[in-house]
C-alpha atoms as a PDB file:
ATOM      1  CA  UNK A   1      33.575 104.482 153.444  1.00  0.00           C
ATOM      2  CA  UNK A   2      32.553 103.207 150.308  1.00  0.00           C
ATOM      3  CA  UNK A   3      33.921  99.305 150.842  1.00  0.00           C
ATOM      4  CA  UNK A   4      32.202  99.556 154.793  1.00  0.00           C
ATOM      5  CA  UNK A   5      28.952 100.450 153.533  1.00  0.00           C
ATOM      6  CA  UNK A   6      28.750  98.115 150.467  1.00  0.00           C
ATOM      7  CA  UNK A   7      29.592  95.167 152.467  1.00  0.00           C
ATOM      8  CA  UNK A   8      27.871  95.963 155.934  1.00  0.00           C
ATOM      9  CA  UNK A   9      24.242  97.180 153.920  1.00  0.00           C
ATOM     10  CA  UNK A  10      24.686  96.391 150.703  1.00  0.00           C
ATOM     11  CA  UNK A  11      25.539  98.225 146.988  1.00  0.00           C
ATOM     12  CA  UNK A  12      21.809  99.616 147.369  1.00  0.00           C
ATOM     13  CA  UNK A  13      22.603 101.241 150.445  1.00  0.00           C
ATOM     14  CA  UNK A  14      26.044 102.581 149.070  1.00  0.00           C
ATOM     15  CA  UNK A  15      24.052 104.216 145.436  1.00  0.00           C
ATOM     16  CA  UNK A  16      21.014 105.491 148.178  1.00  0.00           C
ATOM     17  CA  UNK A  17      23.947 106.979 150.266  1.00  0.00           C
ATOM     18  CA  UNK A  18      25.584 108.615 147.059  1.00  0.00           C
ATOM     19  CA  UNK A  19      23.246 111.193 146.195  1.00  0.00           C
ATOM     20  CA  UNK A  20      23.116 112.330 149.748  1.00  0.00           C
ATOM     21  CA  UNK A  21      26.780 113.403 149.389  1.00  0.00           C
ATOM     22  CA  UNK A  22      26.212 114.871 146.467  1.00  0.00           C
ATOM     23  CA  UNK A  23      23.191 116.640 147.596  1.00  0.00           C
ATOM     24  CA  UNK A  24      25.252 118.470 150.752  1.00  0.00           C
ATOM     25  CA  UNK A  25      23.329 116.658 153.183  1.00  0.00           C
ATOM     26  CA  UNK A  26      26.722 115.592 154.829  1.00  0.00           C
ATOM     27  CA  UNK A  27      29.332 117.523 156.223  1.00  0.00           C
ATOM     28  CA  UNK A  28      32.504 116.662 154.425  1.00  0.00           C
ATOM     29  CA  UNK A  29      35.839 118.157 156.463  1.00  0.00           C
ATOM     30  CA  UNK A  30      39.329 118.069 155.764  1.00  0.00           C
ATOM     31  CA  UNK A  31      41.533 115.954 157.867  1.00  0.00           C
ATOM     32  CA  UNK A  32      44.842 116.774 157.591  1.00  0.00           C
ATOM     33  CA  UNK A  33      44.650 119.614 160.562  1.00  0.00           C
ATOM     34  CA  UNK A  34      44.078 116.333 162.714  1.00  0.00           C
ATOM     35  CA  UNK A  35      46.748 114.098 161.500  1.00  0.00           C
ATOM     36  CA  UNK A  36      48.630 114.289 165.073  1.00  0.00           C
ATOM     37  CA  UNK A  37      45.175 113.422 166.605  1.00  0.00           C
ATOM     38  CA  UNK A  38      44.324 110.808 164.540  1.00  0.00           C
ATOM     39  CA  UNK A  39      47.780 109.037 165.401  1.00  0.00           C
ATOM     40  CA  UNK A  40      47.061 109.205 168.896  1.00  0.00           C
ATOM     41  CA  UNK A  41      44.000 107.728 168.750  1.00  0.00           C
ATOM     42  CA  UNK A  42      44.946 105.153 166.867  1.00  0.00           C
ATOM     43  CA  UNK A  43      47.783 104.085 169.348  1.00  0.00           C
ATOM     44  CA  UNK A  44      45.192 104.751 171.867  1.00  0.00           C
ATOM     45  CA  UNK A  45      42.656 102.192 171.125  1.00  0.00           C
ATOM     46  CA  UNK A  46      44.652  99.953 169.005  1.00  0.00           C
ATOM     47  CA  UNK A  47      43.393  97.002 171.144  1.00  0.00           C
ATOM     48  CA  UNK A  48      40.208  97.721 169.221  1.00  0.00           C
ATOM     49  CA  UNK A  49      41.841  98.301 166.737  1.00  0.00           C
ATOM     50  CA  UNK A  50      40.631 101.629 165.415  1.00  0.00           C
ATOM     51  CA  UNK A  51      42.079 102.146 162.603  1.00  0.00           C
ATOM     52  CA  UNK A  52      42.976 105.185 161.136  1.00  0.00           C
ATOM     53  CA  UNK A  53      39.609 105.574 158.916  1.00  0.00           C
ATOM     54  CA  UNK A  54      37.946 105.527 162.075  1.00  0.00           C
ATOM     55  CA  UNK A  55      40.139 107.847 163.941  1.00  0.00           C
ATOM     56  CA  UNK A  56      39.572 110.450 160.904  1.00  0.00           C
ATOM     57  CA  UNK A  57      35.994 110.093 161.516  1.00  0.00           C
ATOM     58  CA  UNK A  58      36.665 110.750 165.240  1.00  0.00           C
ATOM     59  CA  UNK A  59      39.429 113.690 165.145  1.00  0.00           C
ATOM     60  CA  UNK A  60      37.478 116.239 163.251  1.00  0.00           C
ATOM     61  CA  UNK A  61      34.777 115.718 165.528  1.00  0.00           C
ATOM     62  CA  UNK A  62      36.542 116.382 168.762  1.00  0.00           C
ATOM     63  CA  UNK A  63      37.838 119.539 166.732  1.00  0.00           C
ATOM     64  CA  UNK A  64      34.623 120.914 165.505  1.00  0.00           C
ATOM     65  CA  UNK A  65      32.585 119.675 169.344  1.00  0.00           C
ATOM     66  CA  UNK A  66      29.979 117.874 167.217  1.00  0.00           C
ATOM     67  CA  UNK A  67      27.791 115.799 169.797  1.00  0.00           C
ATOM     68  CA  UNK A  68      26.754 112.971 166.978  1.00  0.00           C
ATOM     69  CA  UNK A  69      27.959 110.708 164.010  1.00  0.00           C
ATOM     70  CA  UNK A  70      26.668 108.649 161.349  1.00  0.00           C
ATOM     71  CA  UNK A  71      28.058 105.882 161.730  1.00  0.00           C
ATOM     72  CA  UNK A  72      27.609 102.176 161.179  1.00  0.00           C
ATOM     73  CA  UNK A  73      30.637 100.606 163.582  1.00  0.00           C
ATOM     74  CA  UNK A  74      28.373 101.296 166.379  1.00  0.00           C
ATOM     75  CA  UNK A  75      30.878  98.263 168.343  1.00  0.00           C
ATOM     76  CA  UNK A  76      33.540  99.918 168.278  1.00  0.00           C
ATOM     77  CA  UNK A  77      32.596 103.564 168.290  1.00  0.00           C
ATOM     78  CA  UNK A  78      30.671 102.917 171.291  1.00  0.00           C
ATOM     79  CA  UNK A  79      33.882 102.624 173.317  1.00  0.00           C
ATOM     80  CA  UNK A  80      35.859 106.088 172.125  1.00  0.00           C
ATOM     81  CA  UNK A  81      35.330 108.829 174.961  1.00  0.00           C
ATOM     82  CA  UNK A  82      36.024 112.188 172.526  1.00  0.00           C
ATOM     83  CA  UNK A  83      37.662 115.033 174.751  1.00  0.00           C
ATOM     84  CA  UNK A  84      34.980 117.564 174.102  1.00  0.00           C
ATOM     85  CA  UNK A  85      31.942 114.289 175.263  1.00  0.00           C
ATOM     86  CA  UNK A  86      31.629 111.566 177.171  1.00  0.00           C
ATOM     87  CA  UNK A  87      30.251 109.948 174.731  1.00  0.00           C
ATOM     88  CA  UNK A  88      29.025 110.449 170.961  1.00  0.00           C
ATOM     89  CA  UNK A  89      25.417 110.046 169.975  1.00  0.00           C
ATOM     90  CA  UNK A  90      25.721 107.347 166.904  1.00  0.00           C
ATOM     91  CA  UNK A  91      23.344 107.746 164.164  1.00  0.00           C
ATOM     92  CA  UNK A  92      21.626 105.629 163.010  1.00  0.00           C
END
């Protein structure tokens, strides 16, 4: 996360982001109950590619039926169907 935002908005956008995290504003979940999902989707649209960053963003997310994400690959997110959606709402 920290390298995509820094490059793609800048280190001021990374230290405003920061606090945010810290503050709880963000729900941080663990991954590793989606590790077979994340593989999939990564073979699945690996002519995006999505890599496996991005397919930890989107695993959890089919798991937990959330309807939007934060998100600033808007491209390629854009063209993931989730199970639980036809489509996510990406924020911003």
């Amino acid at each position: 996360m920290r390298l995509l935002l820094e490059r793609r908005r800048g280190t001021r956008a990374e230290l405003a982001f920061l606090p945010d995290v810290r503050a709880r504003r963000f729900r941080l979940v663990d991954v590793e109950p989606d590790l077979e999902r994340i593989a999939k989707l990564v073979e699945r649209y690996a002519d995006l590619p999505l890599g496996t960053v991005d397919a930890s963003v989107v695993a959890p997310i089919e798991r937990l039926e959330l309807p939007e994400v934060a998100i600033l690959n808007h491209r390629d997110f854009s063209v993931v169907r989730p199970r639980h959606t036809p489509a996510l709402t990406l924020l911003p």
